[in-house]
ModelCIF file with pLDDT and N, C-alpha, C, O atoms, coordinates in Angstrom:
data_MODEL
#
_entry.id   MODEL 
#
_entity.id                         1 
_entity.type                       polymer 
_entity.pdbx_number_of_molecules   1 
#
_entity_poly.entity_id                      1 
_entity_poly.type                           'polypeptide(L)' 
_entity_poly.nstd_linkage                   no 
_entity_poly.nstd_monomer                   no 
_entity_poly.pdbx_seq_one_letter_code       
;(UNK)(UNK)(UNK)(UNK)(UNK)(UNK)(UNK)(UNK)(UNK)(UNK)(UNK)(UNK)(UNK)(UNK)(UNK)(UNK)
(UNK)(UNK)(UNK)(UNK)(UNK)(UNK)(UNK)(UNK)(UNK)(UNK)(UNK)(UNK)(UNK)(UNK)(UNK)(UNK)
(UNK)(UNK)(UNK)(UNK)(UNK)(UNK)(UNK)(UNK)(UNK)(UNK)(UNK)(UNK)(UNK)(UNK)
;
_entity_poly.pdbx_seq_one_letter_code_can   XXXXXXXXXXXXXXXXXXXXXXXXXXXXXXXXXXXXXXXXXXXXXX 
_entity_poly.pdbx_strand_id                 A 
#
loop_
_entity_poly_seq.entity_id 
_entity_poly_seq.num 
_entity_poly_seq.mon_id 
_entity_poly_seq.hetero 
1 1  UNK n 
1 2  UNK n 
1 3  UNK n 
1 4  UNK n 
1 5  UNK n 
1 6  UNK n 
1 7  UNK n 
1 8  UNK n 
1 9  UNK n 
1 10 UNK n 
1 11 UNK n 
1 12 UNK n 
1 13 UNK n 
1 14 UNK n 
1 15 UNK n 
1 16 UNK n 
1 17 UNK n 
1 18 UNK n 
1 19 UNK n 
1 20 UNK n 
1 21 UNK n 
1 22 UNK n 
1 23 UNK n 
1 24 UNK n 
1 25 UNK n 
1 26 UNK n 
1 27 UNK n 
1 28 UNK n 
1 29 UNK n 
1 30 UNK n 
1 31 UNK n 
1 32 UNK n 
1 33 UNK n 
1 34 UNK n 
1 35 UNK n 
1 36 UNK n 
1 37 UNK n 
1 38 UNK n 
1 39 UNK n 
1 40 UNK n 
1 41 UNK n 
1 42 UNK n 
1 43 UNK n 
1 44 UNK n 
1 45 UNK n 
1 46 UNK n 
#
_struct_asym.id          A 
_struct_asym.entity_id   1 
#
loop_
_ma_qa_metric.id 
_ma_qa_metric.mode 
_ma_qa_metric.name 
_ma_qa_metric.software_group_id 
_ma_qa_metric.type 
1 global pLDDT . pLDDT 
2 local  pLDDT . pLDDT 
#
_ma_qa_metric_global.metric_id      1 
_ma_qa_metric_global.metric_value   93.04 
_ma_qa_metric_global.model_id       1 
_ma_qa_metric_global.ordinal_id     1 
#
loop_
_ma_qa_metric_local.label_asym_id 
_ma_qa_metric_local.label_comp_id 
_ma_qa_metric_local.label_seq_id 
_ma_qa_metric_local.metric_id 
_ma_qa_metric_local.metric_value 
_ma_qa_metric_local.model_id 
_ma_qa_metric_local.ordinal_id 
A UNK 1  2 95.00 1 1  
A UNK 2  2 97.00 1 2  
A UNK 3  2 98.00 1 3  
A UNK 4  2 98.00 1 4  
A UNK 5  2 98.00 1 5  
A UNK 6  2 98.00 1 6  
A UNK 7  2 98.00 1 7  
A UNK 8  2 98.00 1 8  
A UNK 9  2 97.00 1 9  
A UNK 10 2 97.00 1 10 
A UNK 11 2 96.00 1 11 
A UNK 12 2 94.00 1 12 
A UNK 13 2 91.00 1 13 
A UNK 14 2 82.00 1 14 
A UNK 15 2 81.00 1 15 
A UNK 16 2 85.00 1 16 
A UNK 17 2 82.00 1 17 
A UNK 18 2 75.00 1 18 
A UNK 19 2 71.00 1 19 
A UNK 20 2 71.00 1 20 
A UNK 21 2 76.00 1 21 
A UNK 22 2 91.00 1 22 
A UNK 23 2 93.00 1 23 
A UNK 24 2 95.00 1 24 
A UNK 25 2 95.00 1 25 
A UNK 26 2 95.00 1 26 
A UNK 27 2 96.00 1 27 
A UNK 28 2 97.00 1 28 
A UNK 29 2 97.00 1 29 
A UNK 30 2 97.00 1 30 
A UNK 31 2 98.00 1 31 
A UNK 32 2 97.00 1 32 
A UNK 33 2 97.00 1 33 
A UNK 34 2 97.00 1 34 
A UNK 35 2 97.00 1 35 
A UNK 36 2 96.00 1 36 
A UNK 37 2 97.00 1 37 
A UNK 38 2 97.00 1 38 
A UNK 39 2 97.00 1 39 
A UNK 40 2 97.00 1 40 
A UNK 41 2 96.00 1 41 
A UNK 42 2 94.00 1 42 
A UNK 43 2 94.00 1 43 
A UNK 44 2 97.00 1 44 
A UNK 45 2 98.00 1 45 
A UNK 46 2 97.00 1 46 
#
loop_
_atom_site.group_PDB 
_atom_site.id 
_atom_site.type_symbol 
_atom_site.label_atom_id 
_atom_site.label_alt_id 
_atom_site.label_comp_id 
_atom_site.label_asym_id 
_atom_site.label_entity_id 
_atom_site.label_seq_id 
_atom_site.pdbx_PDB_ins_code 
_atom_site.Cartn_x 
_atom_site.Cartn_y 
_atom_site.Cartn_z 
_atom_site.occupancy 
_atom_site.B_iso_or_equiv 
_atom_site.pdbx_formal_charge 
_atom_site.auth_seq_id 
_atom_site.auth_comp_id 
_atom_site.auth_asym_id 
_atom_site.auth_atom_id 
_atom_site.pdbx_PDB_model_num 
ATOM 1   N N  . UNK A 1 1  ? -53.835 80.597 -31.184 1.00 95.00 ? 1  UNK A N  1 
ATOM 2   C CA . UNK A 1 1  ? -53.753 82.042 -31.035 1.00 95.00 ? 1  UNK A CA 1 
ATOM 3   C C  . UNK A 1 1  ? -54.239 82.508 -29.671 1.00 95.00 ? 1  UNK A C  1 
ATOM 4   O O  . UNK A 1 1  ? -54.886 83.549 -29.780 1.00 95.00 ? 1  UNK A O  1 
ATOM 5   N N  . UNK A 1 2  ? -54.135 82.081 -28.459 1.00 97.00 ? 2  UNK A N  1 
ATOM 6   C CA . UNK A 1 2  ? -54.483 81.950 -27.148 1.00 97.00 ? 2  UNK A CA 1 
ATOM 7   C C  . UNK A 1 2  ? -53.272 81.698 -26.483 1.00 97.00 ? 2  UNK A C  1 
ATOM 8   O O  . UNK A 1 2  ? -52.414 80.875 -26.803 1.00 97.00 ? 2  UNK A O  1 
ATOM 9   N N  . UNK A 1 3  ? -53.272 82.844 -25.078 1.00 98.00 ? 3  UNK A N  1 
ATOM 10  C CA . UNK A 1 3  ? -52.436 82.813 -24.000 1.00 98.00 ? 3  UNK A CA 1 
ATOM 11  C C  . UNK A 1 3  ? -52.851 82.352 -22.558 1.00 98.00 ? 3  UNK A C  1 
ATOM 12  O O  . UNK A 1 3  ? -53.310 83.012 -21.626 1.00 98.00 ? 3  UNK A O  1 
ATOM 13  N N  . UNK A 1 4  ? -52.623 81.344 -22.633 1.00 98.00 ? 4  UNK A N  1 
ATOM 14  C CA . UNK A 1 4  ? -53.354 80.259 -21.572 1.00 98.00 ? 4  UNK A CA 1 
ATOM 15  C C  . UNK A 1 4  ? -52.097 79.808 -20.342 1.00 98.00 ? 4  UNK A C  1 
ATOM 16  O O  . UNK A 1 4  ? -51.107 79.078 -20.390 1.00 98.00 ? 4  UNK A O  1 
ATOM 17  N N  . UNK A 1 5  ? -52.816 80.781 -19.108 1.00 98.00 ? 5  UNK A N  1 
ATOM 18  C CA . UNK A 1 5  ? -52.347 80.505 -18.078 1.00 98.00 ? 5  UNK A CA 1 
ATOM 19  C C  . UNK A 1 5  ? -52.393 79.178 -17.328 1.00 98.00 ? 5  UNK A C  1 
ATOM 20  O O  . UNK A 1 5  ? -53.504 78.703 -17.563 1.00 98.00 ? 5  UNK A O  1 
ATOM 21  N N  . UNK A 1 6  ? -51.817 78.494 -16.666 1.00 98.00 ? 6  UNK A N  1 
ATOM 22  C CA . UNK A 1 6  ? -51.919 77.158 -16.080 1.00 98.00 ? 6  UNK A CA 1 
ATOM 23  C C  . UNK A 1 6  ? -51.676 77.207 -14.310 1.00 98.00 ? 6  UNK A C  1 
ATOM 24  O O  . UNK A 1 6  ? -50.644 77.534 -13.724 1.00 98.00 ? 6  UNK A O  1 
ATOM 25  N N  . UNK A 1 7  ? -52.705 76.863 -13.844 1.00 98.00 ? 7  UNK A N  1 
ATOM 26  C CA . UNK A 1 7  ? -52.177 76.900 -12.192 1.00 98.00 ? 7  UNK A CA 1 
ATOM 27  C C  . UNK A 1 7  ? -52.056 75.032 -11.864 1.00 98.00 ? 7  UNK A C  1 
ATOM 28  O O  . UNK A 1 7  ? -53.101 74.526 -12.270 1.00 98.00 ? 7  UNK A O  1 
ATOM 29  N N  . UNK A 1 8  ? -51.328 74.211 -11.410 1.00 98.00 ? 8  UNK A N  1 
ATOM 30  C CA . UNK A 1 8  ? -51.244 72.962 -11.017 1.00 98.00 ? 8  UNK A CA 1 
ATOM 31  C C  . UNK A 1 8  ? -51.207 73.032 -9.552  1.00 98.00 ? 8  UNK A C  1 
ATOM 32  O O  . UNK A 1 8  ? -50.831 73.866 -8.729  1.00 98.00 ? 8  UNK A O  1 
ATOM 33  N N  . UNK A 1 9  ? -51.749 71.821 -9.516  1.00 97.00 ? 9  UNK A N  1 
ATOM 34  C CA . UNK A 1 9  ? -51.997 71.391 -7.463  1.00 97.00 ? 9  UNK A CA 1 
ATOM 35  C C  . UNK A 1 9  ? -51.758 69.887 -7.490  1.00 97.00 ? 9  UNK A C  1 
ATOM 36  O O  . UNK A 1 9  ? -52.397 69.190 -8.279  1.00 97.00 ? 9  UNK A O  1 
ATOM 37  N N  . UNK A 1 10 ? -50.852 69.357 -6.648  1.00 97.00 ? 10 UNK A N  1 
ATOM 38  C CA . UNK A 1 10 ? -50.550 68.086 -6.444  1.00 97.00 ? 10 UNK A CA 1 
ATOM 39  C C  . UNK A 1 10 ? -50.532 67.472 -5.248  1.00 97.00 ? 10 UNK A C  1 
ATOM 40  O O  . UNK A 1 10 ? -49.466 67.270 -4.667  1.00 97.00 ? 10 UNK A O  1 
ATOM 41  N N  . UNK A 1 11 ? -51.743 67.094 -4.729  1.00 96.00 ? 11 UNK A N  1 
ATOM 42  C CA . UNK A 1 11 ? -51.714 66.667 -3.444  1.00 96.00 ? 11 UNK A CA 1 
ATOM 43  C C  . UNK A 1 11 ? -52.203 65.271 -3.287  1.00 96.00 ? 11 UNK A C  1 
ATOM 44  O O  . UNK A 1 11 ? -52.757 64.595 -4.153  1.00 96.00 ? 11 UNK A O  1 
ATOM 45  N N  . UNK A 1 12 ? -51.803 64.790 -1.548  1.00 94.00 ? 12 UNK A N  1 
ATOM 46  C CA . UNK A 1 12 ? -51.998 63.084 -1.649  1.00 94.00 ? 12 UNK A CA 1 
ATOM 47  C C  . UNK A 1 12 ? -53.401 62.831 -1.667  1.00 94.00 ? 12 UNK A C  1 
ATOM 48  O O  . UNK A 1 12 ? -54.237 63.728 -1.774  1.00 94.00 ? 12 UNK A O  1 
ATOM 49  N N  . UNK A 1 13 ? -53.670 61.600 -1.561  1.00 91.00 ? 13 UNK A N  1 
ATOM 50  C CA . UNK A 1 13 ? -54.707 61.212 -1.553  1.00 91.00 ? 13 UNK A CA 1 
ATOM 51  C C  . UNK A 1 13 ? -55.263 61.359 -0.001  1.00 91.00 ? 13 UNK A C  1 
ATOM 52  O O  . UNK A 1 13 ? -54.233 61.298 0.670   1.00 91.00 ? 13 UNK A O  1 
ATOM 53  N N  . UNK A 1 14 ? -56.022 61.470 0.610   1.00 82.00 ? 14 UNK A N  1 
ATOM 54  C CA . UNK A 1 14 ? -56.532 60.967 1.959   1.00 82.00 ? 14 UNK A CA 1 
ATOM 55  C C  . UNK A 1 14 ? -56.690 59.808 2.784   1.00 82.00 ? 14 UNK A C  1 
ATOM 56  O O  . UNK A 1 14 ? -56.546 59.592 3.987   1.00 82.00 ? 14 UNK A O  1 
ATOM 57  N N  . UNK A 1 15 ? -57.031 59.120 1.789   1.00 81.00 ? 15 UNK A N  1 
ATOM 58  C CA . UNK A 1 15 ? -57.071 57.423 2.146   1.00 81.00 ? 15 UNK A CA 1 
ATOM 59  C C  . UNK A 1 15 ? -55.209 56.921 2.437   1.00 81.00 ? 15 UNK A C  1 
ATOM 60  O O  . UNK A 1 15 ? -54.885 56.128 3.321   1.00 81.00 ? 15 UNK A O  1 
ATOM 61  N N  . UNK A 1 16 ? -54.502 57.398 1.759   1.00 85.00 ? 16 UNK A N  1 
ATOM 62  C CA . UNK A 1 16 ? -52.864 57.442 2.112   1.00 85.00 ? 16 UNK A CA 1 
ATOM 63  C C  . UNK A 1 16 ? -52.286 57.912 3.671   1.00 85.00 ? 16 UNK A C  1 
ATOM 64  O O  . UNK A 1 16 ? -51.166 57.662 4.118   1.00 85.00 ? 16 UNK A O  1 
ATOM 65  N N  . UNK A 1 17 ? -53.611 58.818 4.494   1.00 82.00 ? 17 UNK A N  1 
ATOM 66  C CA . UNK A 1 17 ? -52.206 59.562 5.193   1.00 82.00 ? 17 UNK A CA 1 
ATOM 67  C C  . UNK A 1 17 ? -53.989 59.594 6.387   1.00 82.00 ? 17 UNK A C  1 
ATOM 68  O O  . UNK A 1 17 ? -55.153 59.200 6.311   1.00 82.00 ? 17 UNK A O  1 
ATOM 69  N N  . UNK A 1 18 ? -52.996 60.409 7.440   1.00 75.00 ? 18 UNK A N  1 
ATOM 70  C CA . UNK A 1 18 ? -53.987 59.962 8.608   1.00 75.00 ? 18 UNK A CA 1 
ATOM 71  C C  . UNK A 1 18 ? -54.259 61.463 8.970   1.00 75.00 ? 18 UNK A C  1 
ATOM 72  O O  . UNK A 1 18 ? -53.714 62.040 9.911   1.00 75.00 ? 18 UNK A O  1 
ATOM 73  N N  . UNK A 1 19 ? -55.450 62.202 7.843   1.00 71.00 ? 19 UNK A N  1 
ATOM 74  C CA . UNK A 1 19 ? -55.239 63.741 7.661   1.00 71.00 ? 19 UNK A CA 1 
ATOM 75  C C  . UNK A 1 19 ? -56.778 63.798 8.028   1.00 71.00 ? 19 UNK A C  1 
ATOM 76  O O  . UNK A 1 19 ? -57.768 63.195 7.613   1.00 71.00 ? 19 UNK A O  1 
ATOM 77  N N  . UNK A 1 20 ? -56.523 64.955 9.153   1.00 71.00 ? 20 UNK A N  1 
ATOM 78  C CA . UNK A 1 20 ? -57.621 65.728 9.680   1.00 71.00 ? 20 UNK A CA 1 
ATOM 79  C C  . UNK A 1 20 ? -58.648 66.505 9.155   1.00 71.00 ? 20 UNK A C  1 
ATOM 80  O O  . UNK A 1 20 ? -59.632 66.852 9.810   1.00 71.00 ? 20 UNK A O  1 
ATOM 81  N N  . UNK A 1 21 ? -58.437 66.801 7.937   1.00 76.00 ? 21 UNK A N  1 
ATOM 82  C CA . UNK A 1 21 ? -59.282 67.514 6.903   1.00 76.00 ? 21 UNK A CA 1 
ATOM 83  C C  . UNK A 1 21 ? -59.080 66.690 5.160   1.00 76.00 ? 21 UNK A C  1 
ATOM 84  O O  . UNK A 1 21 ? -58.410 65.747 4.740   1.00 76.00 ? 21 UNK A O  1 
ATOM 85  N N  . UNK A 1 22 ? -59.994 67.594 4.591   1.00 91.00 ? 22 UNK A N  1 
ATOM 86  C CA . UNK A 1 22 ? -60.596 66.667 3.280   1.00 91.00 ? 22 UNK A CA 1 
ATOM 87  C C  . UNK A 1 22 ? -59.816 67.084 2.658   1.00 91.00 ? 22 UNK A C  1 
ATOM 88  O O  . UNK A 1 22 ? -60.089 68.115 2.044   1.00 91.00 ? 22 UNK A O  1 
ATOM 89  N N  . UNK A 1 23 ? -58.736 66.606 2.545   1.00 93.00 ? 23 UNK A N  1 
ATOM 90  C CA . UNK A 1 23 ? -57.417 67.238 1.342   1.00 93.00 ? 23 UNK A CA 1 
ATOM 91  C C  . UNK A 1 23 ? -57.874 67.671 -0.639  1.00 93.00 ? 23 UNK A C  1 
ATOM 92  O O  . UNK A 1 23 ? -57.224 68.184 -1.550  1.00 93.00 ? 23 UNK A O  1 
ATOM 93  N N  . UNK A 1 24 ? -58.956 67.250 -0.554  1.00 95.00 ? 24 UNK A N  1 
ATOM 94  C CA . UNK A 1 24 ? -59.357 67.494 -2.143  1.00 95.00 ? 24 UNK A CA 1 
ATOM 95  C C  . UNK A 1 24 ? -60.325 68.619 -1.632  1.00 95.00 ? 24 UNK A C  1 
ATOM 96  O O  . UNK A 1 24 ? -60.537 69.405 -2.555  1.00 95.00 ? 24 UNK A O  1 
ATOM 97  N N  . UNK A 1 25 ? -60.713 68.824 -0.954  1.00 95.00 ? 25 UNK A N  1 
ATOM 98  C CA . UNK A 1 25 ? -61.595 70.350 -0.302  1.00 95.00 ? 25 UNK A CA 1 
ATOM 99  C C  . UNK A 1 25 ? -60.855 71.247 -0.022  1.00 95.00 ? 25 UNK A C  1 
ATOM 100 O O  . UNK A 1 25 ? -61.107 72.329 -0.552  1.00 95.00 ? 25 UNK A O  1 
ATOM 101 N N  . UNK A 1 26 ? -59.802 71.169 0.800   1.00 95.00 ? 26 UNK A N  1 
ATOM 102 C CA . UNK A 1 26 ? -58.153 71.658 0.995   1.00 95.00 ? 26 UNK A CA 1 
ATOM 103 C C  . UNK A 1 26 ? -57.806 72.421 -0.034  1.00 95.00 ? 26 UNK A C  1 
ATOM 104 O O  . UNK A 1 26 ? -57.434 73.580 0.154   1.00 95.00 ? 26 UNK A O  1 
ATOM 105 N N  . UNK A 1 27 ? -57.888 71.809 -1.409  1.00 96.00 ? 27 UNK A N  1 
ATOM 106 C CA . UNK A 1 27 ? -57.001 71.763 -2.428  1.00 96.00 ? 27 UNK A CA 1 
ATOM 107 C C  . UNK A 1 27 ? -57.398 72.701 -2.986  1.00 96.00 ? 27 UNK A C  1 
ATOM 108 O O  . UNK A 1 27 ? -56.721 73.725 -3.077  1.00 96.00 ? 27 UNK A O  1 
ATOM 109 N N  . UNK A 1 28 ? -59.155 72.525 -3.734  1.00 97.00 ? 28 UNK A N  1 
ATOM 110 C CA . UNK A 1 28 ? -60.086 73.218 -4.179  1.00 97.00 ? 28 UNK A CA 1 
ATOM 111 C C  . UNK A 1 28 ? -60.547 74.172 -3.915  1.00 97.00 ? 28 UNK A C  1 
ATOM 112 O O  . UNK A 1 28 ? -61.140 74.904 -4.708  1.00 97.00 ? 28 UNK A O  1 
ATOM 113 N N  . UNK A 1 29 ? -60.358 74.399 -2.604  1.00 97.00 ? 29 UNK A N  1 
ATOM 114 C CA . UNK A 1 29 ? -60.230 75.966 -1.758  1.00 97.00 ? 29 UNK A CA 1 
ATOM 115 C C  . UNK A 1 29 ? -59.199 76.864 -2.135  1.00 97.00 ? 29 UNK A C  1 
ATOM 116 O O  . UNK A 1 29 ? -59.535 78.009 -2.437  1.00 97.00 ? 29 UNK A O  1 
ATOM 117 N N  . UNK A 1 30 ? -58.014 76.546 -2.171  1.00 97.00 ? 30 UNK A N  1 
ATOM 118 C CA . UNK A 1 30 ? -57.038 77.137 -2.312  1.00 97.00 ? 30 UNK A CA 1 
ATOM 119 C C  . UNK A 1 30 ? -56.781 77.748 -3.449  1.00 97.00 ? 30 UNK A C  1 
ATOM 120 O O  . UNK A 1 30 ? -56.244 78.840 -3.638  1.00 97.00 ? 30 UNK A O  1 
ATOM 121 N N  . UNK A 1 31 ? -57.309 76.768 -4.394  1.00 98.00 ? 31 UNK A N  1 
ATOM 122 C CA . UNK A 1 31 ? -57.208 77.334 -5.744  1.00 98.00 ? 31 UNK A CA 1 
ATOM 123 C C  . UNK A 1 31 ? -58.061 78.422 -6.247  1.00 98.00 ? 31 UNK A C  1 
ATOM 124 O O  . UNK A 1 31 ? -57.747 79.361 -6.978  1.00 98.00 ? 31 UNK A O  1 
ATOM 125 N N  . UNK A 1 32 ? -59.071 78.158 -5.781  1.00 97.00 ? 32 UNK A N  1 
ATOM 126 C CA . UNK A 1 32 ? -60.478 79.136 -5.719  1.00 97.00 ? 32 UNK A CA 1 
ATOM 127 C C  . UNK A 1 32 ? -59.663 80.464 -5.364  1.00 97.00 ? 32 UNK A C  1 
ATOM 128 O O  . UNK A 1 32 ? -59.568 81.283 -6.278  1.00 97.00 ? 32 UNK A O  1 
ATOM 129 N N  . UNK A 1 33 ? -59.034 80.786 -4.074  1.00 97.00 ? 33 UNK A N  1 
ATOM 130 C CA . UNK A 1 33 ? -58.760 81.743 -3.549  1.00 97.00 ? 33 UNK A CA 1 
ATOM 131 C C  . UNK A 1 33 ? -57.379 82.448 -4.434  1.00 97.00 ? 33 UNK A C  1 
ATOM 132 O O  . UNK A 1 33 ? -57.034 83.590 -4.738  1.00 97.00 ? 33 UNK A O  1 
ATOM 133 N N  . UNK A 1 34 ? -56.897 81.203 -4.614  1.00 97.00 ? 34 UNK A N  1 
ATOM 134 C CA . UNK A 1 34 ? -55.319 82.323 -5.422  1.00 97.00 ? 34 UNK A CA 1 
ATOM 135 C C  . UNK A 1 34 ? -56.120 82.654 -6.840  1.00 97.00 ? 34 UNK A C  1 
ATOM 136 O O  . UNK A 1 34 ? -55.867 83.750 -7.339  1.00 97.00 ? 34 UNK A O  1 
ATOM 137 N N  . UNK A 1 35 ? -56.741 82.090 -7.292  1.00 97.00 ? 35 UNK A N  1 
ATOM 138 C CA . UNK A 1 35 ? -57.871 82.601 -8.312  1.00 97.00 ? 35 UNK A CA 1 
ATOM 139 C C  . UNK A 1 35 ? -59.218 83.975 -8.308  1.00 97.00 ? 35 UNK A C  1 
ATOM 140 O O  . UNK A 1 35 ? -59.882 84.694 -9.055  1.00 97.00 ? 35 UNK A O  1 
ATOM 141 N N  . UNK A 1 36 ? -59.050 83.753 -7.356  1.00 96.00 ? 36 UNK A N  1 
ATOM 142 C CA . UNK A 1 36 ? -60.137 85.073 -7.315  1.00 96.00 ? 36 UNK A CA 1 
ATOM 143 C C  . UNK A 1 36 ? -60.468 86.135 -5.634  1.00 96.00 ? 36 UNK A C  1 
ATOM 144 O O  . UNK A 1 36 ? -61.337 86.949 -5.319  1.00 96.00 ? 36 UNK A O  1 
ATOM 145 N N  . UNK A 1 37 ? -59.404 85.624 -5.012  1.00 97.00 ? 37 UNK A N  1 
ATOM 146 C CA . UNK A 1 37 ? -59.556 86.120 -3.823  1.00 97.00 ? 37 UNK A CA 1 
ATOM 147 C C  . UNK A 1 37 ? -58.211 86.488 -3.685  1.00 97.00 ? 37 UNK A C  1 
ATOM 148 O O  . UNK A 1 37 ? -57.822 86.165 -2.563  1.00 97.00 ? 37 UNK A O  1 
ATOM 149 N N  . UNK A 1 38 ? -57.128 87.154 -4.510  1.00 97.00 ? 38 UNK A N  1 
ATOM 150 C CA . UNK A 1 38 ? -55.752 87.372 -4.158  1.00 97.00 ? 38 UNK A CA 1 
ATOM 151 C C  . UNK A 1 38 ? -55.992 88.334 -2.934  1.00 97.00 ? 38 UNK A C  1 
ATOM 152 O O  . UNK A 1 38 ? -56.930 88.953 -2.433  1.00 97.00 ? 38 UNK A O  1 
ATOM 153 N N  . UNK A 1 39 ? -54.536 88.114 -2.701  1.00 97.00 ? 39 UNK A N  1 
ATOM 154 C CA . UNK A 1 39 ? -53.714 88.996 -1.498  1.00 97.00 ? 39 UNK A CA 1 
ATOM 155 C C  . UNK A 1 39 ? -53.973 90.624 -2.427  1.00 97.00 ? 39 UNK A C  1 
ATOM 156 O O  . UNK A 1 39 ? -53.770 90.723 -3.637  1.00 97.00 ? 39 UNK A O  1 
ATOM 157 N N  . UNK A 1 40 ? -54.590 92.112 -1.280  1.00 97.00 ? 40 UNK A N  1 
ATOM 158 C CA . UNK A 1 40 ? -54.496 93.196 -2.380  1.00 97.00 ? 40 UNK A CA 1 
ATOM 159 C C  . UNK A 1 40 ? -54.145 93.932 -0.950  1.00 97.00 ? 40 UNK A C  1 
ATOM 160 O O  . UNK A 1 40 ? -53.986 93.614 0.228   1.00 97.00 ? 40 UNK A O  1 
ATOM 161 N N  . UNK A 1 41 ? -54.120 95.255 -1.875  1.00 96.00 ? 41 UNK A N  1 
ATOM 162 C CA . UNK A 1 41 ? -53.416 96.422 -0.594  1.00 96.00 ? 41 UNK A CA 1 
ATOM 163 C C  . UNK A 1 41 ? -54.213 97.785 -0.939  1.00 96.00 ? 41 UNK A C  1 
ATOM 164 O O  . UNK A 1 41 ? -53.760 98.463 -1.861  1.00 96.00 ? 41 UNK A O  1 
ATOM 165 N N  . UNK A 1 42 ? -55.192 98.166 -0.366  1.00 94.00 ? 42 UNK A N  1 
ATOM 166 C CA . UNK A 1 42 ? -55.789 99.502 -1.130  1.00 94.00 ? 42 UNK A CA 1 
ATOM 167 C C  . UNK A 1 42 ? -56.590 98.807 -2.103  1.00 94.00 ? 42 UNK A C  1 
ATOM 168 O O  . UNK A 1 42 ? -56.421 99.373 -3.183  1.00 94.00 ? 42 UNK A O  1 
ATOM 169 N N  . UNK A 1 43 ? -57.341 97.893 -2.209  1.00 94.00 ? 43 UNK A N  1 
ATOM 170 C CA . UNK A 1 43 ? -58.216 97.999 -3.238  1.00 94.00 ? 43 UNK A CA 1 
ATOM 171 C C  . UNK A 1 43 ? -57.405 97.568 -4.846  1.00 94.00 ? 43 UNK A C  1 
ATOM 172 O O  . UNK A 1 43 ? -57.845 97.641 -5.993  1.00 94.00 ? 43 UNK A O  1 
ATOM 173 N N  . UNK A 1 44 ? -56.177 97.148 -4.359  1.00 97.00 ? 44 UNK A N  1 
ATOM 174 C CA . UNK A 1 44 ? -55.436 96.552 -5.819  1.00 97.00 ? 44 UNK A CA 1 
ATOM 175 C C  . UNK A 1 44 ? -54.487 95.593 -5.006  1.00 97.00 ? 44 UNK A C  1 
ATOM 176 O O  . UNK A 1 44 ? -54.350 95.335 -3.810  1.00 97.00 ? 44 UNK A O  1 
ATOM 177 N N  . UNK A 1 45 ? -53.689 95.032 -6.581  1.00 98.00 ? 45 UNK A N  1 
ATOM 178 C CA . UNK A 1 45 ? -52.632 94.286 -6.010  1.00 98.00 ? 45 UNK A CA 1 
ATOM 179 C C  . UNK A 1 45 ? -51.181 94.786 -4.850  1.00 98.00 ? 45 UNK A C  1 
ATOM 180 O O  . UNK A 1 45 ? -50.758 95.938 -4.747  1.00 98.00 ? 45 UNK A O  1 
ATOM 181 N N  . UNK A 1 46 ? -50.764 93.840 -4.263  1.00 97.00 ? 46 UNK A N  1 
ATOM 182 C CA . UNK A 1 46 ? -50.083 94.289 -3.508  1.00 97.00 ? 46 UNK A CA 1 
ATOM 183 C C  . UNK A 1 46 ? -48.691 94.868 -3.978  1.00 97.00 ? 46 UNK A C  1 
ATOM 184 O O  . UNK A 1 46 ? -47.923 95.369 -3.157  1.00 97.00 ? 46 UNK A O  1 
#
C-alpha cells in the first residue's frame, strides 16, 4: 500500500578507466542534489 519512487545511477568503476575524480563521490553527489537540491525559479519548482 506504498508509492515508492526509484532514482538509479550506473556508473564505472574507477579502477576501470583513467578518471580524474572519485566516480562513486561523483555519483553520490549527484544524487544528493537531484534529491534535495533541485533546479527552482522563485522559491519553487521551475
Amino acid at each position: 500500500d506504498h508509492q515508492v519512487v526509484q532514482f538509479r545511477l550506473d556508473i564505472i568503476n574507477d579502477r576501470f578507466v583513467s578518471s580524474g575524480m572519485p566516480l562513486l563521490r561523483e555519483a553520490l553527489a549527484l544524487l544528493g542534489e537531484v534529491l534535495t537540491a533541485p533546479a527552482l525559479e522563485d522559491g519553487r519548482f521551475t
